[in-house]
N, C-alpha and C. Protein backbone atom coordinates (compact mmCIF):
# COMPACT_ATOMS: atom_id res chain seq x y z
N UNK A 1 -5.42 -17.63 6.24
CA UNK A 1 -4.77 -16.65 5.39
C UNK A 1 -3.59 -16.05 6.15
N UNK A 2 -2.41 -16.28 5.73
CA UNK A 2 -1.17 -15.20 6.28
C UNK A 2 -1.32 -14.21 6.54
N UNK A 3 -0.96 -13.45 7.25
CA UNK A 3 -0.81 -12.34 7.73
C UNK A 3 0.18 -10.98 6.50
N UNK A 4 -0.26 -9.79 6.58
CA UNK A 4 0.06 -8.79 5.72
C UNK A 4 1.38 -8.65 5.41
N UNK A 5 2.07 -8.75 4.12
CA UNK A 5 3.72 -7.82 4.00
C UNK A 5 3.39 -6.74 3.07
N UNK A 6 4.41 -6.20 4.14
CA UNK A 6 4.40 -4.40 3.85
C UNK A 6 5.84 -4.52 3.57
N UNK A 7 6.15 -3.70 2.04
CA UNK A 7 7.43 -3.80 1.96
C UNK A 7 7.85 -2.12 1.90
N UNK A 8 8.81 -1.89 2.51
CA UNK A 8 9.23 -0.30 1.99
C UNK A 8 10.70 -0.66 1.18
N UNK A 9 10.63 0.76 0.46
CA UNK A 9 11.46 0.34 -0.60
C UNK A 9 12.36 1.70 -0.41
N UNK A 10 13.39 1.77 -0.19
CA UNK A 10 14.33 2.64 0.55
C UNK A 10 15.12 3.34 -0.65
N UNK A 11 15.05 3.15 -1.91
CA UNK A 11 15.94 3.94 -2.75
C UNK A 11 15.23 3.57 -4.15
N UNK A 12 16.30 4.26 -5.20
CA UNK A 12 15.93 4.21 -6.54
C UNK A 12 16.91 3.04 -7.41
N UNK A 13 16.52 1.91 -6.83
CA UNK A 13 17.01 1.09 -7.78
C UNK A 13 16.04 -0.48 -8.04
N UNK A 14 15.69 -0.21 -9.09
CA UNK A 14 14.75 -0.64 -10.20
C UNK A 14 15.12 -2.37 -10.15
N UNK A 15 16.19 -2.60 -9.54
CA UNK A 15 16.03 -4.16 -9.79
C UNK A 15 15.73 -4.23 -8.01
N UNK A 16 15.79 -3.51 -7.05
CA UNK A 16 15.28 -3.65 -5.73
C UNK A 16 13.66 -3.76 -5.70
N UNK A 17 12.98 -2.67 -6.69
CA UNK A 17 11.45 -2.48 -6.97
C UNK A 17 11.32 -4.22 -7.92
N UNK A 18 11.82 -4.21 -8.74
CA UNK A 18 11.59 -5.63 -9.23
C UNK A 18 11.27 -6.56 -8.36
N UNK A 19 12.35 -7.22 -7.49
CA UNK A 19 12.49 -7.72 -6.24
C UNK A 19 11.22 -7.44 -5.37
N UNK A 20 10.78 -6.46 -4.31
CA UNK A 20 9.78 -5.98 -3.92
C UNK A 20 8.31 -6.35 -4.53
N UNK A 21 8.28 -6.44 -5.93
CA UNK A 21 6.89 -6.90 -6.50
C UNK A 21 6.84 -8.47 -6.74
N UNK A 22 8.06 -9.01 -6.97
CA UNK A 22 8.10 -10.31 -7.10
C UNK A 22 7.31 -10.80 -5.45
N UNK A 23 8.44 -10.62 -4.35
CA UNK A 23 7.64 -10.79 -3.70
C UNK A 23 6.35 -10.30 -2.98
N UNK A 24 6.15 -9.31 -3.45
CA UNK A 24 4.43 -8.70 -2.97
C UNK A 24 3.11 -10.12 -3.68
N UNK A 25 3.86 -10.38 -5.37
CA UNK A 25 3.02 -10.89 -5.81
C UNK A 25 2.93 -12.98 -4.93
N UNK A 26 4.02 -13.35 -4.90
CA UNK A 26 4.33 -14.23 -4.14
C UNK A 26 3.07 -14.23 -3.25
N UNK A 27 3.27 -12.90 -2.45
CA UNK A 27 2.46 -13.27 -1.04
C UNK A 27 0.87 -13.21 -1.30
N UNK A 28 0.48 -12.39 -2.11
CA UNK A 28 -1.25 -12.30 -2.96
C UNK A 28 -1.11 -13.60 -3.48
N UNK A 29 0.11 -14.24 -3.92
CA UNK A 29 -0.80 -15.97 -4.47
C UNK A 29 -1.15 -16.87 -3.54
N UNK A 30 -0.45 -16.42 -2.14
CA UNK A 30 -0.46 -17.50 -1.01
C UNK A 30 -1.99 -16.74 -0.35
N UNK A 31 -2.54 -16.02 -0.95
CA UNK A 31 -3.63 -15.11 -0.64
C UNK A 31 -3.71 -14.42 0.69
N UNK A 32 -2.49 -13.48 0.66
CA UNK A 32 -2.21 -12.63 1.43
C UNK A 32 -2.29 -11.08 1.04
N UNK A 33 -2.04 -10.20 1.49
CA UNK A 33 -1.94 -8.83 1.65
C UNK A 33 -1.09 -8.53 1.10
N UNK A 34 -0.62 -7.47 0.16
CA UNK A 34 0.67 -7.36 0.20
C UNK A 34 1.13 -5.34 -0.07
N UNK A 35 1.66 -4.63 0.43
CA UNK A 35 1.96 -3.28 0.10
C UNK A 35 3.05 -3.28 0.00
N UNK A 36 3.38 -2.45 -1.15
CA UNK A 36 5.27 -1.24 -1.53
C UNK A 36 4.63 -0.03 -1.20
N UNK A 37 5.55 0.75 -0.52
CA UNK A 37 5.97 1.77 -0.12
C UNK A 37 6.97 2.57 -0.43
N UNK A 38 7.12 3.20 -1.70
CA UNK A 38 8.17 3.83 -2.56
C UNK A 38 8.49 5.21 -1.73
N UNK A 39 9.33 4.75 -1.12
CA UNK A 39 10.00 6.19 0.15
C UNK A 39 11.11 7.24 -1.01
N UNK A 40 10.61 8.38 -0.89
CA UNK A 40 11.34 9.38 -0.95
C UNK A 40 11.88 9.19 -2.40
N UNK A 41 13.31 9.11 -2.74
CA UNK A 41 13.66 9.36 -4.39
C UNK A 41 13.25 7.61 -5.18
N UNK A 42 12.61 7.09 -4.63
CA UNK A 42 12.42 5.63 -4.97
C UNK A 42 10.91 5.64 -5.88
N UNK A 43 10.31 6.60 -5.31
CA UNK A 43 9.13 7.27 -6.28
C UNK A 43 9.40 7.34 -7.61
N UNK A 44 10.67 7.69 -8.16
CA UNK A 44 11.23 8.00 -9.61
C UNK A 44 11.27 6.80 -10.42
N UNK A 45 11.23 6.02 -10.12
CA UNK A 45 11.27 4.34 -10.28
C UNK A 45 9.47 4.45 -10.83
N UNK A 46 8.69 5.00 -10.64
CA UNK A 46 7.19 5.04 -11.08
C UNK A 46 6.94 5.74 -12.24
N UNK A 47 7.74 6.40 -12.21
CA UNK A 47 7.53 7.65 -13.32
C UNK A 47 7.67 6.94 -15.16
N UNK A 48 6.80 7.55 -15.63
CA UNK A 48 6.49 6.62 -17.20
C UNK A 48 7.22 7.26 -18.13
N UNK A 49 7.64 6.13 -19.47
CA UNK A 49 8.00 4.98 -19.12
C UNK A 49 8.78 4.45 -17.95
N UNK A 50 7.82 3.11 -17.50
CA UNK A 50 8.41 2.77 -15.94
C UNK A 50 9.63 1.66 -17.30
N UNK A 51 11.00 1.36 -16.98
CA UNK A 51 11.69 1.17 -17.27
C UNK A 51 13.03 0.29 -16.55
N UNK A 52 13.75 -0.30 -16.35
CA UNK A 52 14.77 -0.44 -16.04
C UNK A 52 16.23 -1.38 -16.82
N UNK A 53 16.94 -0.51 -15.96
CA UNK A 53 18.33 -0.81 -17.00
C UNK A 53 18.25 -2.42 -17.46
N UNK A 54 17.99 -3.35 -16.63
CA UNK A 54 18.66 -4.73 -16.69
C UNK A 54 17.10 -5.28 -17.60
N UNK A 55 16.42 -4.54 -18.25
CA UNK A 55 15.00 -4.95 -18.67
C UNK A 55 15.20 -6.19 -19.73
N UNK A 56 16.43 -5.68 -20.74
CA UNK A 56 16.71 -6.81 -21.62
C UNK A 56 17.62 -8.25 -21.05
N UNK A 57 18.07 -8.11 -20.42
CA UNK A 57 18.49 -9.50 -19.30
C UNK A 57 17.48 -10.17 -19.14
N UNK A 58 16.82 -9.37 -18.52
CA UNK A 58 15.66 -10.22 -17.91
C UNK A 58 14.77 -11.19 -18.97
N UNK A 59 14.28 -10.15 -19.96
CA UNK A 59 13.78 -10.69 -21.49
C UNK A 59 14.51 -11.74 -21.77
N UNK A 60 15.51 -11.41 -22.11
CA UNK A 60 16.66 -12.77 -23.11
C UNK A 60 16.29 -14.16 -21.84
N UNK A 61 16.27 -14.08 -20.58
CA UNK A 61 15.90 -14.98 -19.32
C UNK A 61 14.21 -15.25 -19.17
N UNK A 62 13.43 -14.60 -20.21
CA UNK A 62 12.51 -15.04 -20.25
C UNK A 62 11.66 -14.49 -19.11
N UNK A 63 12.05 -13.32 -18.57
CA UNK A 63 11.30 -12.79 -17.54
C UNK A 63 10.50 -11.49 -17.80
N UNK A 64 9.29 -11.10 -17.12
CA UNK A 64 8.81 -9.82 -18.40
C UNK A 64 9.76 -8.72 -18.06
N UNK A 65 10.04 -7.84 -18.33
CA UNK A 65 10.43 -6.57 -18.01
C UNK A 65 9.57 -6.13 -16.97
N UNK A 66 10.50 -4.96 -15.96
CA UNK A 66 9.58 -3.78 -14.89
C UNK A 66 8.23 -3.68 -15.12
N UNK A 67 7.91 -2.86 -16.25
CA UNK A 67 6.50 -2.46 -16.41
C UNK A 67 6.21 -3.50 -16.22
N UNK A 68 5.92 -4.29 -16.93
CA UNK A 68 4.70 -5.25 -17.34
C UNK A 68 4.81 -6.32 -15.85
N UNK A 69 5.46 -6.26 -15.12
CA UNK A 69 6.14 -6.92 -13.90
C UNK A 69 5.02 -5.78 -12.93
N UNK A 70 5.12 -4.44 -12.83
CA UNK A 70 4.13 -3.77 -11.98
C UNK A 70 2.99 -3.53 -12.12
N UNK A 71 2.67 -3.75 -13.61
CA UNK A 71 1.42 -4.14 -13.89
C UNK A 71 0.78 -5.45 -13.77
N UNK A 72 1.29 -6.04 -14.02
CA UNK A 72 0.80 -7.21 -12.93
C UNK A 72 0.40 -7.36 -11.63
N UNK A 73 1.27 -6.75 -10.89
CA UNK A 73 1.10 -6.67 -9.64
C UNK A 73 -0.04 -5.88 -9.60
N UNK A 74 -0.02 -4.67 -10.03
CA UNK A 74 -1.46 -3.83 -9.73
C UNK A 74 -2.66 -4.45 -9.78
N UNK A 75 -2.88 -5.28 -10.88
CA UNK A 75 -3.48 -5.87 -11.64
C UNK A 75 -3.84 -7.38 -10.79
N UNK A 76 -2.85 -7.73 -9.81
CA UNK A 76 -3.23 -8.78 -8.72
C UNK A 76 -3.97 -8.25 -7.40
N UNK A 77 -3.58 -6.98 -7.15
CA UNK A 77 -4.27 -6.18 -6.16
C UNK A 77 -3.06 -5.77 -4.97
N UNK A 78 -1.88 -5.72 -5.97
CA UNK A 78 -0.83 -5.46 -4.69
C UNK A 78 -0.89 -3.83 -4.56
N UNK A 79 -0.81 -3.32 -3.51
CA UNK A 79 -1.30 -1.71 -2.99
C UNK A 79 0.35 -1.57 -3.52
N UNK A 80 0.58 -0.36 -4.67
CA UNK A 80 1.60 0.46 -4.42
C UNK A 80 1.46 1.93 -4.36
N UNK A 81 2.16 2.05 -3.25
CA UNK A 81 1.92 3.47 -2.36
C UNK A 81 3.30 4.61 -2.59
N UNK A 82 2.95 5.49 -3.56
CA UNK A 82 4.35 5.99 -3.38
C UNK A 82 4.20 7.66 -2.70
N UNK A 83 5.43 7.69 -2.09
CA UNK A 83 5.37 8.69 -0.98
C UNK A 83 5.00 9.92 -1.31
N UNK A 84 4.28 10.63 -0.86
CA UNK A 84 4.01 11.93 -1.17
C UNK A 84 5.39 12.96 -0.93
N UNK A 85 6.00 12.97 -0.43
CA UNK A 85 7.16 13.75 -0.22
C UNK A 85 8.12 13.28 -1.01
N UNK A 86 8.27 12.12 -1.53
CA UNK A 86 9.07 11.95 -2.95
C UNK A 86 8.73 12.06 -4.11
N UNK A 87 7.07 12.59 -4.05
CA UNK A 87 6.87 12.79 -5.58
C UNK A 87 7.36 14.62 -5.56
N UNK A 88 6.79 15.26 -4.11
CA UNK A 88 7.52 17.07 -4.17
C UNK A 88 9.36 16.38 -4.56
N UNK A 89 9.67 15.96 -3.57
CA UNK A 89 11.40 16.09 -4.27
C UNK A 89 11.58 15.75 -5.23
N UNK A 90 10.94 14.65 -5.89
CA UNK A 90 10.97 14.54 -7.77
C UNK A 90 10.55 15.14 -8.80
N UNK A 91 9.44 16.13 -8.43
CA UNK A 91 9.15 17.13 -9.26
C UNK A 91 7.93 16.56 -9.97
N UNK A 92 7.72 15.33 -9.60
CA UNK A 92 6.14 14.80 -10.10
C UNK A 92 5.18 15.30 -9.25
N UNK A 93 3.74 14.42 -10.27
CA UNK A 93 2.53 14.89 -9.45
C UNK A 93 1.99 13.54 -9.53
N UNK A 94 1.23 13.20 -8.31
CA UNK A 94 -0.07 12.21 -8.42
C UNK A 94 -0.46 11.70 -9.86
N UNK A 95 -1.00 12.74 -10.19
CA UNK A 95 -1.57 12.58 -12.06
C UNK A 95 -0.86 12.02 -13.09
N UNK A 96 0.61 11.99 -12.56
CA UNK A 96 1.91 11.72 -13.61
C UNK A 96 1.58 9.96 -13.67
N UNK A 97 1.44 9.24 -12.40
CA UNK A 97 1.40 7.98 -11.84
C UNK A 97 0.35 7.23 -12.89
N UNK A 98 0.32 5.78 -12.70
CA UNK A 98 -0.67 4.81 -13.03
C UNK A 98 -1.70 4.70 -11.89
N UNK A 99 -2.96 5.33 -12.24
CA UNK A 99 -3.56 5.44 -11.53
C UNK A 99 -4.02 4.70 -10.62
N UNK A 100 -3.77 3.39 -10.67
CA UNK A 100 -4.10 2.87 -9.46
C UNK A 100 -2.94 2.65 -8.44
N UNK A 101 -2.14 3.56 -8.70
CA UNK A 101 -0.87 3.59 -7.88
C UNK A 101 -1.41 4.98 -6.66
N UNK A 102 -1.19 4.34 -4.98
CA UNK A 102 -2.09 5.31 -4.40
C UNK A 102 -0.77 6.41 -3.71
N UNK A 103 -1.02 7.40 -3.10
CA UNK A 103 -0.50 8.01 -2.68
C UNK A 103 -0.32 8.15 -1.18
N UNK A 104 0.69 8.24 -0.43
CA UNK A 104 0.63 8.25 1.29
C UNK A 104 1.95 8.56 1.98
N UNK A 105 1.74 8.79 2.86
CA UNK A 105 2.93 8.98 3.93
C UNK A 105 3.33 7.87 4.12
N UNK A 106 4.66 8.43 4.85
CA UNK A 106 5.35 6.80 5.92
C UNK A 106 4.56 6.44 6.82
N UNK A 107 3.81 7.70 7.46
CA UNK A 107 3.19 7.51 8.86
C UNK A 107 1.93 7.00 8.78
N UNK A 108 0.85 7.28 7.42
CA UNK A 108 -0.27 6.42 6.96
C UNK A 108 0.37 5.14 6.92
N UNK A 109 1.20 4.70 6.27
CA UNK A 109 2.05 3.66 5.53
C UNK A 109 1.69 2.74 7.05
N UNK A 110 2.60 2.93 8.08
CA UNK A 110 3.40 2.20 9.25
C UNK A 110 2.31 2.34 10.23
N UNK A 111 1.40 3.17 9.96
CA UNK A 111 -0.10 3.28 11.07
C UNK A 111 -1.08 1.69 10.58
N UNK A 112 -0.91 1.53 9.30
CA UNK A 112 -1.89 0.62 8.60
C UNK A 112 -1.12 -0.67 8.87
N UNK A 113 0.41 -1.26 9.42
CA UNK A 113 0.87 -2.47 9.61
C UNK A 113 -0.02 -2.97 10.99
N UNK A 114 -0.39 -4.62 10.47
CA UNK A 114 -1.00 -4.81 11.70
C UNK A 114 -0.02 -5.20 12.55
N UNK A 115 0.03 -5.68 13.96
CA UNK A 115 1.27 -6.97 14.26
C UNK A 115 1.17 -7.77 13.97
N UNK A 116 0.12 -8.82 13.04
CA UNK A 116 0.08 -9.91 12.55
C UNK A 116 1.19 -10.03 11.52
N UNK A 117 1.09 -8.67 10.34
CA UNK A 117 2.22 -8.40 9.24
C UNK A 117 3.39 -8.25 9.70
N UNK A 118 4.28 -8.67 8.60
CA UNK A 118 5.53 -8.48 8.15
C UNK A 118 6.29 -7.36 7.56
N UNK A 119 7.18 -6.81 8.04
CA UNK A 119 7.66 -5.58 7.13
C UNK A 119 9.13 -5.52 6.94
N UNK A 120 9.31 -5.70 5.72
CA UNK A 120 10.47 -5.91 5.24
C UNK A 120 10.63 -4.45 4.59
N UNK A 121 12.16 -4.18 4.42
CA UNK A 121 12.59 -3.31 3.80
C UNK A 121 13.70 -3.31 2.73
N UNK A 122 13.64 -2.91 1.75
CA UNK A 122 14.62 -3.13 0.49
C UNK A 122 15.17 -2.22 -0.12
């Protein structure tokens, strides 16, 4: 079995989070590990309706839209972790989230990489 990717996701743009789950899910088919780490205003990207601009592109290309793209992933067992200090600067709460979306620090986040894993950032 491969070793863990941990992806952090450095801002609020919705085709980067796209990106990020594509490959989280990638690495759970090769039956690996896989975590997002929604740092700071990138949390807003969670908030329901989860949405993004390019959603009908993607459709007309035959690809699902965001949501149904992170629901999947959840739904494969990919950990998404969004930051507790970007849900205070966004004005959300925990409760707002899909619940199996977990909550954590950077420093939980980057304590839990093994050195076997990979950590990419986007």
């Amino acid at each position: 079995m491969p070793g863990g990717l941990n992806i952090l996701l450095l801002g609020e743009d919705a085709e980067r989070l796209r990106a990020a789950l594509m490959l989280a899910m990638a690495q759970r088919a090769l039956e690996g590990d896989a975590r997002i780490f929604l740092q700071m205003e990138a949390v807003r990207l969670l908030a329901p309706p989860v949405a993004a601009p390019r959603d009908a592109e993607h459709l007309r290309a035959g690809f699902p839209p965001l949501a149904t793209l992170l629901d999947e992933a959840l739904g494969d067992g990919v950990a998404v972790i969004a930051c507790q200090s970007g849900l205070a600067l966004c004005a959300m709460e925990a409760t707002d989230l899909d619940p199996r979306i977990e909550t954590g620090g950077l420093l939980s986040f980057m304590a839990a990489i093994d050195p076997a894993d990979r950590l990419l950032s986007v």
